[in-house]
C-alpha atoms as a PDB file:
ATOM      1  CA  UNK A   1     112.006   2.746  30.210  1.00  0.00           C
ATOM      2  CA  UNK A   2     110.795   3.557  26.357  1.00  0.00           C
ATOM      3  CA  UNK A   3     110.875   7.034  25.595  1.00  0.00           C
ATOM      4  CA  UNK A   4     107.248   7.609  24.930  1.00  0.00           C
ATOM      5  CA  UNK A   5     106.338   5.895  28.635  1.00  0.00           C
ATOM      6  CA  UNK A   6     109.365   8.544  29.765  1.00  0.00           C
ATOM      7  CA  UNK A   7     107.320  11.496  27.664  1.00  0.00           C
ATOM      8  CA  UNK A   8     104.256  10.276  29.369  1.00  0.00           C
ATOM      9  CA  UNK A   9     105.306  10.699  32.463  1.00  0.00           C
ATOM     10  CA  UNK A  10     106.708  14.294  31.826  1.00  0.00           C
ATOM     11  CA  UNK A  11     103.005  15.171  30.747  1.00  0.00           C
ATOM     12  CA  UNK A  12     101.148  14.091  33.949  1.00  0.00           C
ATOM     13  CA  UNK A  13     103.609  15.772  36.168  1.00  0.00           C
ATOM     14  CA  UNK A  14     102.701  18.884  34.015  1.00  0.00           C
ATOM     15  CA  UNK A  15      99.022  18.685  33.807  1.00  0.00           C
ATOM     16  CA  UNK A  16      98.978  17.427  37.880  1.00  0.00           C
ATOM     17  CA  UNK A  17     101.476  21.026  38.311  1.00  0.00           C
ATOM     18  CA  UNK A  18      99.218  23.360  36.297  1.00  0.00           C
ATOM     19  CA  UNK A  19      95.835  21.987  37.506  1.00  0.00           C
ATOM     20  CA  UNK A  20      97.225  22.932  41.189  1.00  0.00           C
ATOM     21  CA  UNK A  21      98.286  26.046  39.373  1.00  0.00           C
ATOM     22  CA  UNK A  22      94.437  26.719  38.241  1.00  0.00           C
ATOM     23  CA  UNK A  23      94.526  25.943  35.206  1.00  0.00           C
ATOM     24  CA  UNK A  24      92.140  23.683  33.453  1.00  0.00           C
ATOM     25  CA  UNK A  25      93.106  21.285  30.758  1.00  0.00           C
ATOM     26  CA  UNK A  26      91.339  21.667  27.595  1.00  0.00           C
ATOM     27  CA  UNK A  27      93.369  18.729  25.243  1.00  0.00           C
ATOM     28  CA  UNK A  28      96.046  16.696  25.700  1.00  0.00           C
ATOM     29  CA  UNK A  29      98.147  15.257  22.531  1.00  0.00           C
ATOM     30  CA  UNK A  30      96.331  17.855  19.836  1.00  0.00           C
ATOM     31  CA  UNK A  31      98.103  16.343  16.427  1.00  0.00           C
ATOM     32  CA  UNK A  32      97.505  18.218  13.312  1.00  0.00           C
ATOM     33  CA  UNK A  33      99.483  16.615  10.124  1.00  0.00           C
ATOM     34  CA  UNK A  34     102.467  18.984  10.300  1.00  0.00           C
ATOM     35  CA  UNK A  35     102.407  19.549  14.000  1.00  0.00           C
ATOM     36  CA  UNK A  36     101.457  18.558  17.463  1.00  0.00           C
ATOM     37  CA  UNK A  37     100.921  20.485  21.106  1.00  0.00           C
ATOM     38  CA  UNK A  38     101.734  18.257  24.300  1.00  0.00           C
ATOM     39  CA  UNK A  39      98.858  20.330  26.542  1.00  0.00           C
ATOM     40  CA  UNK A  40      95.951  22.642  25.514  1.00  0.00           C
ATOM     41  CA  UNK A  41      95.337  24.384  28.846  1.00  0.00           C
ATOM     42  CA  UNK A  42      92.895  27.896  30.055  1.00  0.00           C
ATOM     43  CA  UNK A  43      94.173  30.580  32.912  1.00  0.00           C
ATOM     44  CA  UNK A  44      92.423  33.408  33.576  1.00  0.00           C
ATOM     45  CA  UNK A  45      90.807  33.380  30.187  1.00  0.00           C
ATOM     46  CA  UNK A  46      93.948  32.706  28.263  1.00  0.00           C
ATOM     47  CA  UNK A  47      94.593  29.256  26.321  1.00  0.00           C
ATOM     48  CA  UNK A  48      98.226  28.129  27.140  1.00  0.00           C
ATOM     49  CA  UNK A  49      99.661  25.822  24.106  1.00  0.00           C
ATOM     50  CA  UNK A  50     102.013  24.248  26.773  1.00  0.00           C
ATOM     51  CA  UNK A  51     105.162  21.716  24.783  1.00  0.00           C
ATOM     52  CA  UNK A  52     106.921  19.283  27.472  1.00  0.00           C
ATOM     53  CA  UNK A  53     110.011  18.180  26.867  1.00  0.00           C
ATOM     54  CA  UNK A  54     111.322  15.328  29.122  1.00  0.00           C
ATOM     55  CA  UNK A  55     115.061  14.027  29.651  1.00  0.00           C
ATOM     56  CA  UNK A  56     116.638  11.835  31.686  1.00  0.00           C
ATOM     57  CA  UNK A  57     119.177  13.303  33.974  1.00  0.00           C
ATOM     58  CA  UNK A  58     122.267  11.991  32.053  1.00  0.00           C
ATOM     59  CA  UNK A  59     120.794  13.664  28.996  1.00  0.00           C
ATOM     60  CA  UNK A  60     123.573  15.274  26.573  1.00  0.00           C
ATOM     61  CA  UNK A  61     120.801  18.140  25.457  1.00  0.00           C
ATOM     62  CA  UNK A  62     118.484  19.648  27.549  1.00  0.00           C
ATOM     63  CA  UNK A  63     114.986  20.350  27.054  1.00  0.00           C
ATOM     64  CA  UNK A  64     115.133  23.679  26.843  1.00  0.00           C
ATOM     65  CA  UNK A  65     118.158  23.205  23.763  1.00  0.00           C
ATOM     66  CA  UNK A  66     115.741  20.914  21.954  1.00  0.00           C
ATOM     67  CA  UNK A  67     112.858  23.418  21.715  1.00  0.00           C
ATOM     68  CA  UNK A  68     114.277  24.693  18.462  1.00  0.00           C
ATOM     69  CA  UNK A  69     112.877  26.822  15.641  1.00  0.00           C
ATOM     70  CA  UNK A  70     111.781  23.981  13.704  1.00  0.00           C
ATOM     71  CA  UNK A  71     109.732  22.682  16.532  1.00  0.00           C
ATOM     72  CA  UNK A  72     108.411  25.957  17.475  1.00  0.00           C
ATOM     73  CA  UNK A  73     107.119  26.683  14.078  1.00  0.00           C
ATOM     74  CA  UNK A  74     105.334  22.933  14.034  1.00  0.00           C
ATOM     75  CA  UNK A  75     103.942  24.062  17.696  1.00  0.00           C
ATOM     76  CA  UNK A  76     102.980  27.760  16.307  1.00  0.00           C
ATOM     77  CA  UNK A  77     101.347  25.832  12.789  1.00  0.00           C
ATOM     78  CA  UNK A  78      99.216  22.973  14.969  1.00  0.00           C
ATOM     79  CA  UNK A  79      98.036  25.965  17.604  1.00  0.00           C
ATOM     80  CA  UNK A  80      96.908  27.974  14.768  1.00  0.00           C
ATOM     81  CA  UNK A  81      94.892  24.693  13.407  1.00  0.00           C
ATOM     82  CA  UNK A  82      93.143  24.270  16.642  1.00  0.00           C
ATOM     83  CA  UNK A  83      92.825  27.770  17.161  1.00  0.00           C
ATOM     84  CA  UNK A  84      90.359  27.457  13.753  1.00  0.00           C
ATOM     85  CA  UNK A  85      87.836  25.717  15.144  1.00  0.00           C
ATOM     86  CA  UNK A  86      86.814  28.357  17.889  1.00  0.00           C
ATOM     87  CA  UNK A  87      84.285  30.685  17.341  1.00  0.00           C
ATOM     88  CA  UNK A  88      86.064  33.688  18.498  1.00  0.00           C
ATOM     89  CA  UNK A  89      89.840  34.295  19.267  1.00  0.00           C
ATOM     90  CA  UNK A  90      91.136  34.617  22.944  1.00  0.00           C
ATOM     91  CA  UNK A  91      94.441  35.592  24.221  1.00  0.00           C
ATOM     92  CA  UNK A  92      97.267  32.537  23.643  1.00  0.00           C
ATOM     93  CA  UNK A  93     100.639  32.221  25.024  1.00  0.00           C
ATOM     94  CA  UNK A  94     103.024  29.549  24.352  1.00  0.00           C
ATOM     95  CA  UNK A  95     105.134  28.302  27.760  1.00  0.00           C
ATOM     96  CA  UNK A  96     107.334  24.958  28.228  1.00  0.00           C
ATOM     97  CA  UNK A  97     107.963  22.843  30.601  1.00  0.00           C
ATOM     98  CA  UNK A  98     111.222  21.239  30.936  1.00  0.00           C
ATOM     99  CA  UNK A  99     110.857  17.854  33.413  1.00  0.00           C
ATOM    100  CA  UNK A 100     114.121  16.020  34.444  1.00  0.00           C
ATOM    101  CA  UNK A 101     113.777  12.455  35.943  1.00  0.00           C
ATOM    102  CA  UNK A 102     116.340  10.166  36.959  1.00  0.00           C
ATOM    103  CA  UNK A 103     115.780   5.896  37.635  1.00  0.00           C
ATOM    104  CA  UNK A 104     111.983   6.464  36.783  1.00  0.00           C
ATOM    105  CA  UNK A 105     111.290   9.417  38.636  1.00  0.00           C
ATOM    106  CA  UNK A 106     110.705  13.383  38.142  1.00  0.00           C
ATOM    107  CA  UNK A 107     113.420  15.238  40.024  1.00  0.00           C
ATOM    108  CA  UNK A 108     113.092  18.480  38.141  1.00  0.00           C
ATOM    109  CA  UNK A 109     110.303  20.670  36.785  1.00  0.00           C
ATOM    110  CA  UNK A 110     110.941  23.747  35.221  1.00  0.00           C
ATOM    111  CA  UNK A 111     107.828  25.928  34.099  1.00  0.00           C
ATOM    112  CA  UNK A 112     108.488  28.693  31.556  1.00  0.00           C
ATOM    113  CA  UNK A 113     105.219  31.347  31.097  1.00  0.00           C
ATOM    114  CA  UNK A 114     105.303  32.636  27.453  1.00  0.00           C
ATOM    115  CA  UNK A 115     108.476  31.096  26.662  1.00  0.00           C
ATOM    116  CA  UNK A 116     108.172  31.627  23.028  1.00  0.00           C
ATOM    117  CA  UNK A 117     105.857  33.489  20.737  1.00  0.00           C
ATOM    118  CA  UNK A 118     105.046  33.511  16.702  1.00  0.00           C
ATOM    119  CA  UNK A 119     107.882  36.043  15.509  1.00  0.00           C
ATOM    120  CA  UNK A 120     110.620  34.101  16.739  1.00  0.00           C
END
């Protein structure tokens, strides 16, 4: 299995969790030269900039160890582009998921609520 049909997989787990969850799914995929958010997603009138990181079982670095500052700060600089072209500001948060599969299927789904923010 490619990595990109491996990463799609992670995504639909995470939108199929969260929409169960009640929240709705705004964008998936937003890509901004310089950056790029996995799920654009509303709770409770709060837009979630959600990053999914997928790895197979036997994988030497976990999700949550390859959310690093450099891919924060390309998450933080693509939020603030789509957060540009609203009329009016609401309350963001930025929360990971972290979804483990092993021979093609999700075993694992971790769900972090404001896992990171913009002074880190």
């Amino acid at each position: 299995m490619k990595n990109r049909e491996i990463g799609n997989i992670g995504e639909q787990t995470v939108c199929d969790y969260i929409t169960k969850k009640g929240y709705e799914i705004i964008k998936r995929n937003f890509t901004v030269k310089g950056g790029e958010i996995d799920i654009i997603a509303k709770k409770n009138n709060t837009v979630c900039f959600i990053e999914v990181k997928t790895r197979k079982h036997s994988a030497l670095t976990s999700g949550e160890e390859a959310l690093n500052e450099t891919k924060r700060r390309h998450i933080i600089y693509a939020a603030e582009r789509f957060l540009s072209t609203l009329s009016s500001l609401p309350k963001c948060r930025f929360d990971v998921a972290v979804v483990e599969m092993k021979k093609e299927k999700v075993i694992k789904l971790k769900y972090y609520v404001n896992a990171f923010d913009t002074s880190q």
